[in-house]
C-alpha atoms as a PDB file:
ATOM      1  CA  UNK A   1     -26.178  98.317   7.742  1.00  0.00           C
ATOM      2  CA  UNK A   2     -22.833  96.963   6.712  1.00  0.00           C
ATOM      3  CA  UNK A   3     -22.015  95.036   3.777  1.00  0.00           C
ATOM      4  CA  UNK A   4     -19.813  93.287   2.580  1.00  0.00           C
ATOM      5  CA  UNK A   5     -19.638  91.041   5.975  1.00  0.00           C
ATOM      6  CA  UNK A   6     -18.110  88.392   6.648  1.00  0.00           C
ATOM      7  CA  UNK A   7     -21.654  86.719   7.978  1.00  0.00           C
ATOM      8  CA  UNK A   8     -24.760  87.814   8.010  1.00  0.00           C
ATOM      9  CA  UNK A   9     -25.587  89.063  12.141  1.00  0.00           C
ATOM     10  CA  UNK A  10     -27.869  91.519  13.346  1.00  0.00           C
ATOM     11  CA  UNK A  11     -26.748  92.991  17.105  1.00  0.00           C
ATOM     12  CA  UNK A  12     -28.240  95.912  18.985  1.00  0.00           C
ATOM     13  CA  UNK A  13     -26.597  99.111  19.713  1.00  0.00           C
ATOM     14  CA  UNK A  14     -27.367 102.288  21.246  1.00  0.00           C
ATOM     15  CA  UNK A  15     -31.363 103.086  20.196  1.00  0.00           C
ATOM     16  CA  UNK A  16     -30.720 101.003  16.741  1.00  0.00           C
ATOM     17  CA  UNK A  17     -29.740  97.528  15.268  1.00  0.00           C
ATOM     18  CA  UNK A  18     -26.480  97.118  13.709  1.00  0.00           C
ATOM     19  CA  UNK A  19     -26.905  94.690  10.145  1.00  0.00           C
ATOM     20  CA  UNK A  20     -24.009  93.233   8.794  1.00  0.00           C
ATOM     21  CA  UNK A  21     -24.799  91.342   5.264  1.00  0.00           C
ATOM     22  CA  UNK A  22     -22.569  89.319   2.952  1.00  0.00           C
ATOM     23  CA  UNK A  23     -24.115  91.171   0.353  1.00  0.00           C
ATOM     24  CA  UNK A  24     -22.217  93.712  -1.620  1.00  0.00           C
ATOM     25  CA  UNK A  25     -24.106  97.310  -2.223  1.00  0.00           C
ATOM     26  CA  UNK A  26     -24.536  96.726  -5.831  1.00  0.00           C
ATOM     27  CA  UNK A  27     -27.975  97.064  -7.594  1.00  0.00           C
ATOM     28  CA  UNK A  28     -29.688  96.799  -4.173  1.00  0.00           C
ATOM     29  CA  UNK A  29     -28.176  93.458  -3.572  1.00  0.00           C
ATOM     30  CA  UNK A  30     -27.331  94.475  -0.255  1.00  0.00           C
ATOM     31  CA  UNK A  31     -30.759  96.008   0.402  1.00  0.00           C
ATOM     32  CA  UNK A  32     -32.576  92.386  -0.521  1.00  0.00           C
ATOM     33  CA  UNK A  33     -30.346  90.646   2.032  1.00  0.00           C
ATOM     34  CA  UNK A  34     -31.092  92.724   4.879  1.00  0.00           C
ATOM     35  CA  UNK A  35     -34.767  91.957   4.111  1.00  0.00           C
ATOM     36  CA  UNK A  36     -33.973  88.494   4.131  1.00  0.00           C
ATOM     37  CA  UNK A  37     -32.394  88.656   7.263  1.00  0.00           C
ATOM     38  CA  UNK A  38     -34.960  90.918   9.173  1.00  0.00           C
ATOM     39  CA  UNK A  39     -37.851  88.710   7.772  1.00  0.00           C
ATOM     40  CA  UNK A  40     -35.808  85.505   9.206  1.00  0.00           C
ATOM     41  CA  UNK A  41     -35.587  86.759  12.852  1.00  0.00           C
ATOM     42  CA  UNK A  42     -38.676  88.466  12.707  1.00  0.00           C
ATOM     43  CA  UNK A  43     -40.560  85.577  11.286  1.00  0.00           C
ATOM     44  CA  UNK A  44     -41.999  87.602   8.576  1.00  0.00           C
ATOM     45  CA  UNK A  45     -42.103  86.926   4.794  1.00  0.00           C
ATOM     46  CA  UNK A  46     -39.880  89.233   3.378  1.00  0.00           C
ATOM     47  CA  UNK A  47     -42.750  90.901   1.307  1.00  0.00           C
ATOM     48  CA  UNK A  48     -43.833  92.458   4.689  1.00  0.00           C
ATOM     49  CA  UNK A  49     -40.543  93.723   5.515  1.00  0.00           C
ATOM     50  CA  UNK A  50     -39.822  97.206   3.630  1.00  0.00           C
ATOM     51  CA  UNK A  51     -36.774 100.474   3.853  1.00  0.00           C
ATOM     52  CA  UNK A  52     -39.013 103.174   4.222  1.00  0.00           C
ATOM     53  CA  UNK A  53     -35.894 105.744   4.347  1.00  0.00           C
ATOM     54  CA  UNK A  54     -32.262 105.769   3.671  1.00  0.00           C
ATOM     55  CA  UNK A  55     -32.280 102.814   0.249  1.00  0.00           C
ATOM     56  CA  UNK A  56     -29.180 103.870  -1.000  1.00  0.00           C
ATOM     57  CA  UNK A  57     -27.079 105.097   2.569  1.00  0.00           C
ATOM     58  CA  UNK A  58     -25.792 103.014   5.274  1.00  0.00           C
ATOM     59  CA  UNK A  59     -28.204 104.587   8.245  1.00  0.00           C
ATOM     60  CA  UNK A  60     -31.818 102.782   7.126  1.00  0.00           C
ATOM     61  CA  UNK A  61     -35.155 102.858   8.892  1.00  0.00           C
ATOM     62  CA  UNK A  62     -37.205  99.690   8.264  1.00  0.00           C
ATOM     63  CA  UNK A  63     -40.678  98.824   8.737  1.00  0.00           C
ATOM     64  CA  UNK A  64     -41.832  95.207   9.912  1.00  0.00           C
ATOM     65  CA  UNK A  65     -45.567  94.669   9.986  1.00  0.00           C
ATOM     66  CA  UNK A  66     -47.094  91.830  12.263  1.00  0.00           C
ATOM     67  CA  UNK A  67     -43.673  90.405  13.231  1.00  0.00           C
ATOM     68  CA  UNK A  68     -44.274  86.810  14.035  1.00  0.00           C
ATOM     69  CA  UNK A  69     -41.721  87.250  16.963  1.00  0.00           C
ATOM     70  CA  UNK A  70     -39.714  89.679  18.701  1.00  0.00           C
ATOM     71  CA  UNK A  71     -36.220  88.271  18.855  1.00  0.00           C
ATOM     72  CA  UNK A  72     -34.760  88.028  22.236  1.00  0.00           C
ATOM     73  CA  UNK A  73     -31.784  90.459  21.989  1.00  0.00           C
ATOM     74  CA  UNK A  74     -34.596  92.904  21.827  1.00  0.00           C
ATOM     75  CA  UNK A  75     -35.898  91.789  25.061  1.00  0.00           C
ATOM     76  CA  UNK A  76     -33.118  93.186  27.057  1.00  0.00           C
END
């Protein structure tokens, strides 16, 4: 993840996503906008989008149950 963007994206690389957020890394700030931008292209509320490791580093695992869609850029 990456804050302090200048937009919010999400593009793949390697065997991960890259997240850039507008959101500086204050108080979890950043943390609650890269739920809110999972749960938008995953179609998810953001209640079912969760970090289960890395809160407070850069390198984050996330978990999305019952994604409403699979966005295309991870369709290859």
């Amino acid at each position: 993840m990456v804050p302090r963007a200048s937009a919010d994206s999400v593009v793949p690389e390697a065997d991960c996503l890259k997240v850039r957020v507008l959101a500086p890394p204050v108080d979890g700030k950043a943390n609650r906008r890269l739920t809110d931008v999972l749960a938008g292209q995953f179609d998810v509320p953001r209640s079912r989008v969760s970090i289960e490791r890395g809160a407070t580093g850069r390198l984050k695992r996330v978990r999305i149950e019952a994604p409403g869609r699979v966005p295309g850029f991870l369709l290859g």
